[in-house]
N, C-alpha and C. Protein backbone atom coordinates (compact mmCIF):
# COMPACT_ATOMS: atom_id res chain seq x y z
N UNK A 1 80.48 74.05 63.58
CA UNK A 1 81.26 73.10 64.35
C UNK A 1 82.56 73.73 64.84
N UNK A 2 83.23 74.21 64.10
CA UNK A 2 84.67 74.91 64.41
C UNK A 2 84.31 76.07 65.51
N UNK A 3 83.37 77.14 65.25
CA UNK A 3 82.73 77.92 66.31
C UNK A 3 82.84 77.60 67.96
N UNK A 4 81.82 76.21 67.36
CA UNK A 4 81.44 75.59 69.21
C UNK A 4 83.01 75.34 69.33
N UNK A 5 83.51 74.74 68.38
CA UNK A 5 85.24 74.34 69.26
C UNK A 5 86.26 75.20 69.70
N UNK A 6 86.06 76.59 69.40
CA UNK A 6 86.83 77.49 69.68
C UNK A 6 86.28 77.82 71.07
N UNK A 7 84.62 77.85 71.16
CA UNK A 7 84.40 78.26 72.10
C UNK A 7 84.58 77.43 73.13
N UNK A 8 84.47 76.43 73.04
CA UNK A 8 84.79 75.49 73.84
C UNK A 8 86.52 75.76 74.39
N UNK A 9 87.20 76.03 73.80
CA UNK A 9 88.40 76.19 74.06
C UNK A 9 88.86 77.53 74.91
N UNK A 10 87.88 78.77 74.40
CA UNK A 10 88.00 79.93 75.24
C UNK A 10 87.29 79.54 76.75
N UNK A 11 86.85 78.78 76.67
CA UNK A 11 85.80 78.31 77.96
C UNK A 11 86.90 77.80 79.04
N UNK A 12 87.57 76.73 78.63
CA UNK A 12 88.05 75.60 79.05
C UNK A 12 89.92 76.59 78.90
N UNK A 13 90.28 77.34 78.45
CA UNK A 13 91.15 78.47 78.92
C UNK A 13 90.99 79.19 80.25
N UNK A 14 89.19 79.88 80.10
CA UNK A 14 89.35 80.57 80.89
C UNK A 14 89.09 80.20 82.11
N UNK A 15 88.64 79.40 82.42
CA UNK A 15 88.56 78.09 83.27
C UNK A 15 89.99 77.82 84.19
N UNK A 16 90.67 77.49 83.54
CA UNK A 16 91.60 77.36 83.91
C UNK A 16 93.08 78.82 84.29
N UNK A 17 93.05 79.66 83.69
CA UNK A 17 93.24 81.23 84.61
C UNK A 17 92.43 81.44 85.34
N UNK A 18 91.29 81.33 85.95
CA UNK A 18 90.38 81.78 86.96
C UNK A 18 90.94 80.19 88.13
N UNK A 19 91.63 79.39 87.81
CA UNK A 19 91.49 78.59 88.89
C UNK A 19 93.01 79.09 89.59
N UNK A 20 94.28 79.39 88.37
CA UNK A 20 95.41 79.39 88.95
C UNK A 20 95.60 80.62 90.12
N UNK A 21 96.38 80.06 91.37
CA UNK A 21 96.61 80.97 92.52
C UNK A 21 97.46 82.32 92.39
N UNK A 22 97.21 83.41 92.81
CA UNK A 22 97.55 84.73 92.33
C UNK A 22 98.62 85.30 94.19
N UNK A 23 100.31 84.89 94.54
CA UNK A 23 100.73 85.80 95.61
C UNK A 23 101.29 86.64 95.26
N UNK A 24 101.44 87.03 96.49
CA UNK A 24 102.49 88.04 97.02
C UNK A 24 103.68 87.76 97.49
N UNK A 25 104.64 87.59 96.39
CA UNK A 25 105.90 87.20 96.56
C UNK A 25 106.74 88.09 97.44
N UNK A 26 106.91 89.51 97.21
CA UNK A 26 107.87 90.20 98.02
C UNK A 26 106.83 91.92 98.03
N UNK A 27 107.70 92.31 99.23
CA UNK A 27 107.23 93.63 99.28
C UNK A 27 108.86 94.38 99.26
N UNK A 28 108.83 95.75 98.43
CA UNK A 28 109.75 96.29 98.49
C UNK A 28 109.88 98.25 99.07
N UNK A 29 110.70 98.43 100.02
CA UNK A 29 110.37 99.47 100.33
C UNK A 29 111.53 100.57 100.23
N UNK A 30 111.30 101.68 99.49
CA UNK A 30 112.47 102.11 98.55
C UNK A 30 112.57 103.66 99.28
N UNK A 31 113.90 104.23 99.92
CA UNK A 31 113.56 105.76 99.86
C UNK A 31 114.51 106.73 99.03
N UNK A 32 113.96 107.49 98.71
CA UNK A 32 114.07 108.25 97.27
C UNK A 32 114.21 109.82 98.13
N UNK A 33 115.12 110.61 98.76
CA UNK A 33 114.58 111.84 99.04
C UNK A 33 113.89 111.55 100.44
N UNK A 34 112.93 112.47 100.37
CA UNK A 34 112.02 111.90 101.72
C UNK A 34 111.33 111.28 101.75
N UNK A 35 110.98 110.83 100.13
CA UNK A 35 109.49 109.92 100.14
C UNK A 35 109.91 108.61 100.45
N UNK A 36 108.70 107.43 100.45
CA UNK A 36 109.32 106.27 100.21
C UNK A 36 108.37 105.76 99.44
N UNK A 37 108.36 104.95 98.68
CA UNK A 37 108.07 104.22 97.11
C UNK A 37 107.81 102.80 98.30
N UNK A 38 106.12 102.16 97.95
CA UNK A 38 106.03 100.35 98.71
C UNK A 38 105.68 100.62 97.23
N UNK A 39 106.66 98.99 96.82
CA UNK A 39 106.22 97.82 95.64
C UNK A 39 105.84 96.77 96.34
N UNK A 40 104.42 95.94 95.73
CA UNK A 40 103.90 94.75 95.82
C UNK A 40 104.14 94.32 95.05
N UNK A 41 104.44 93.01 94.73
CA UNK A 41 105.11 92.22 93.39
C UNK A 41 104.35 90.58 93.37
N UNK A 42 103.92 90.28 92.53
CA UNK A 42 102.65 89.06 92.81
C UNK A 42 102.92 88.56 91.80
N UNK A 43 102.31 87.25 91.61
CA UNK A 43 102.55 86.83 90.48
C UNK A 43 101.44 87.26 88.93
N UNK A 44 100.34 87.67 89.42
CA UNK A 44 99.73 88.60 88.23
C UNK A 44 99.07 90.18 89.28
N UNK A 45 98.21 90.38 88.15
CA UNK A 45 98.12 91.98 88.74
C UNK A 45 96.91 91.62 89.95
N UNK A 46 96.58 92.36 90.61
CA UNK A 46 95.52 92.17 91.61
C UNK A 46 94.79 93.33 91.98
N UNK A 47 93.67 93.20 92.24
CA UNK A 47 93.08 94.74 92.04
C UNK A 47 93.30 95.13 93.62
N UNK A 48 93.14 96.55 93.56
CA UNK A 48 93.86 97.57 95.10
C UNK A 48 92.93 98.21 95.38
N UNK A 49 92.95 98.36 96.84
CA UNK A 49 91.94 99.49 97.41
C UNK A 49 92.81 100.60 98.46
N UNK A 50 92.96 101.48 98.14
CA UNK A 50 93.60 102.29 99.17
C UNK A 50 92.91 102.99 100.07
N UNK A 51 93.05 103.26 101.48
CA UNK A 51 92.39 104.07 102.08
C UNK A 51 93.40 105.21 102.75
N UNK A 52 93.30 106.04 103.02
CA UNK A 52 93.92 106.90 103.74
C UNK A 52 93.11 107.60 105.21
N UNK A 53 93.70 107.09 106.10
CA UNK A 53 93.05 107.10 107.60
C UNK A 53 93.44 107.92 108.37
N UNK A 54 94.76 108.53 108.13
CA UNK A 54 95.72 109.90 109.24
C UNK A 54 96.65 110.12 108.01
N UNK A 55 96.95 110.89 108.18
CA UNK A 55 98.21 111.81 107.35
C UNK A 55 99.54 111.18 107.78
N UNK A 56 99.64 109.97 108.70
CA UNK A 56 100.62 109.14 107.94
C UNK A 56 100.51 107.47 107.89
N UNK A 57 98.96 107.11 108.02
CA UNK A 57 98.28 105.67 107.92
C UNK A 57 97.69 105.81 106.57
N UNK A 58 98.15 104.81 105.66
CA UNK A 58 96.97 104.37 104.97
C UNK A 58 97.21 102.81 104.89
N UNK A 59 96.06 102.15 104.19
CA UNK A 59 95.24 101.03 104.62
C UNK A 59 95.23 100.08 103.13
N UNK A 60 96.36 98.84 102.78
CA UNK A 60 95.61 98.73 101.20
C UNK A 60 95.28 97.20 101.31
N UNK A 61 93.86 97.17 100.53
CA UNK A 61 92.99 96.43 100.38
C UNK A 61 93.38 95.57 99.01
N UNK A 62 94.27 94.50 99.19
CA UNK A 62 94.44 93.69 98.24
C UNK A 62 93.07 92.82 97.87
N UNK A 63 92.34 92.49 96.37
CA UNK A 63 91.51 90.91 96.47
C UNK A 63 92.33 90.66 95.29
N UNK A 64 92.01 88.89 95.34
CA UNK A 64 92.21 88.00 94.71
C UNK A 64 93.66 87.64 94.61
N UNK A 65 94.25 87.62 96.14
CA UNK A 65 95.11 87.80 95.86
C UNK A 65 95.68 87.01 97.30
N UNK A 66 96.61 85.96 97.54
CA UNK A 66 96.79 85.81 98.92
C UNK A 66 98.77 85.73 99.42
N UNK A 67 98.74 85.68 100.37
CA UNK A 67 100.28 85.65 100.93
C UNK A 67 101.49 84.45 100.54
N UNK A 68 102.57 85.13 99.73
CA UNK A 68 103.07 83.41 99.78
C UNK A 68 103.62 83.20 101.37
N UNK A 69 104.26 81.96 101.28
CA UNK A 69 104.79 81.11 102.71
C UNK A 69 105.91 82.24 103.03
N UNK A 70 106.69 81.74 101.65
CA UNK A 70 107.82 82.98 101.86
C UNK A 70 107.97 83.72 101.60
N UNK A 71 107.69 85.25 101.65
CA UNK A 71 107.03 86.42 101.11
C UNK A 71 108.42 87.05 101.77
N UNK A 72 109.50 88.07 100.69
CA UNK A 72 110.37 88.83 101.00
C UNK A 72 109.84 90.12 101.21
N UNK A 73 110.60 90.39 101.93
CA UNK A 73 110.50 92.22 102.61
C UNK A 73 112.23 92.67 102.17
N UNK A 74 112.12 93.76 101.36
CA UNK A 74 113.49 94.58 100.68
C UNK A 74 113.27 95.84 101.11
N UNK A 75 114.12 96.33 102.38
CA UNK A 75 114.76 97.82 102.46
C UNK A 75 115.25 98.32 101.61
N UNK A 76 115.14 99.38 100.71
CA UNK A 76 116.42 99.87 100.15
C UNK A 76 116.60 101.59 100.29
N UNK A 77 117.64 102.47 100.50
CA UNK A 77 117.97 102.72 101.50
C UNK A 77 117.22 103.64 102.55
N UNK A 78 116.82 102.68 103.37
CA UNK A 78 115.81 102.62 104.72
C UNK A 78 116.90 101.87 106.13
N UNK A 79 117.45 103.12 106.76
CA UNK A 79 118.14 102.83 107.94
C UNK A 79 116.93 102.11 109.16
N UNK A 80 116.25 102.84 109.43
CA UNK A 80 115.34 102.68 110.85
C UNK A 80 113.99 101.80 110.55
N UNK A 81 113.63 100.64 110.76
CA UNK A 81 112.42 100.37 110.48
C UNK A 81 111.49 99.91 111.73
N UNK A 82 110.51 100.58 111.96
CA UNK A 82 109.62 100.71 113.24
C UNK A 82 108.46 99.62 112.41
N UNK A 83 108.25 98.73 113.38
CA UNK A 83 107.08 97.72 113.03
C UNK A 83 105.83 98.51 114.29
């Protein structure tokens, strides 16, 4: 009896993390030297796909994961930004 109720409880847990919504609160873009450092910042982790398309495009493939309304963008120190 205690068994089924635990399981019942891991059920009815996981149930409920698989329903809650997973954004993308802010993006942050950092330069260090010459490089530059992008942070994605969400509210849990989200799995990534990177592609690299030209030697200075790459491509990332967020799932489970969607945009908030108000989603910040942070320069830090980044003079010129070309959209």
């Amino acid at each position: 009896m205690l068994k089924n109720l635990i399981l019942i409880l891991f059920l009815l847990i996981g149930l409920s993390v698989e329903a809650a919504e997973n954004y993308l609160n802010s993006i942050v873009l950092e330069k260090k030297d010459s490089d530059i450092s992008i942070i994605l910042r969400s509210d849990s982790v989200a799995r990534l796909k990177r592609e690299i398309e030209d030697s200075n495009k790459i491509v990332l493939i967020l799932k489970g994961i969607k945009q908030s309304p108000d989603i910040n963008t942070i320069y830090k120190n980044i003079n010129n930004v070309a959209v």
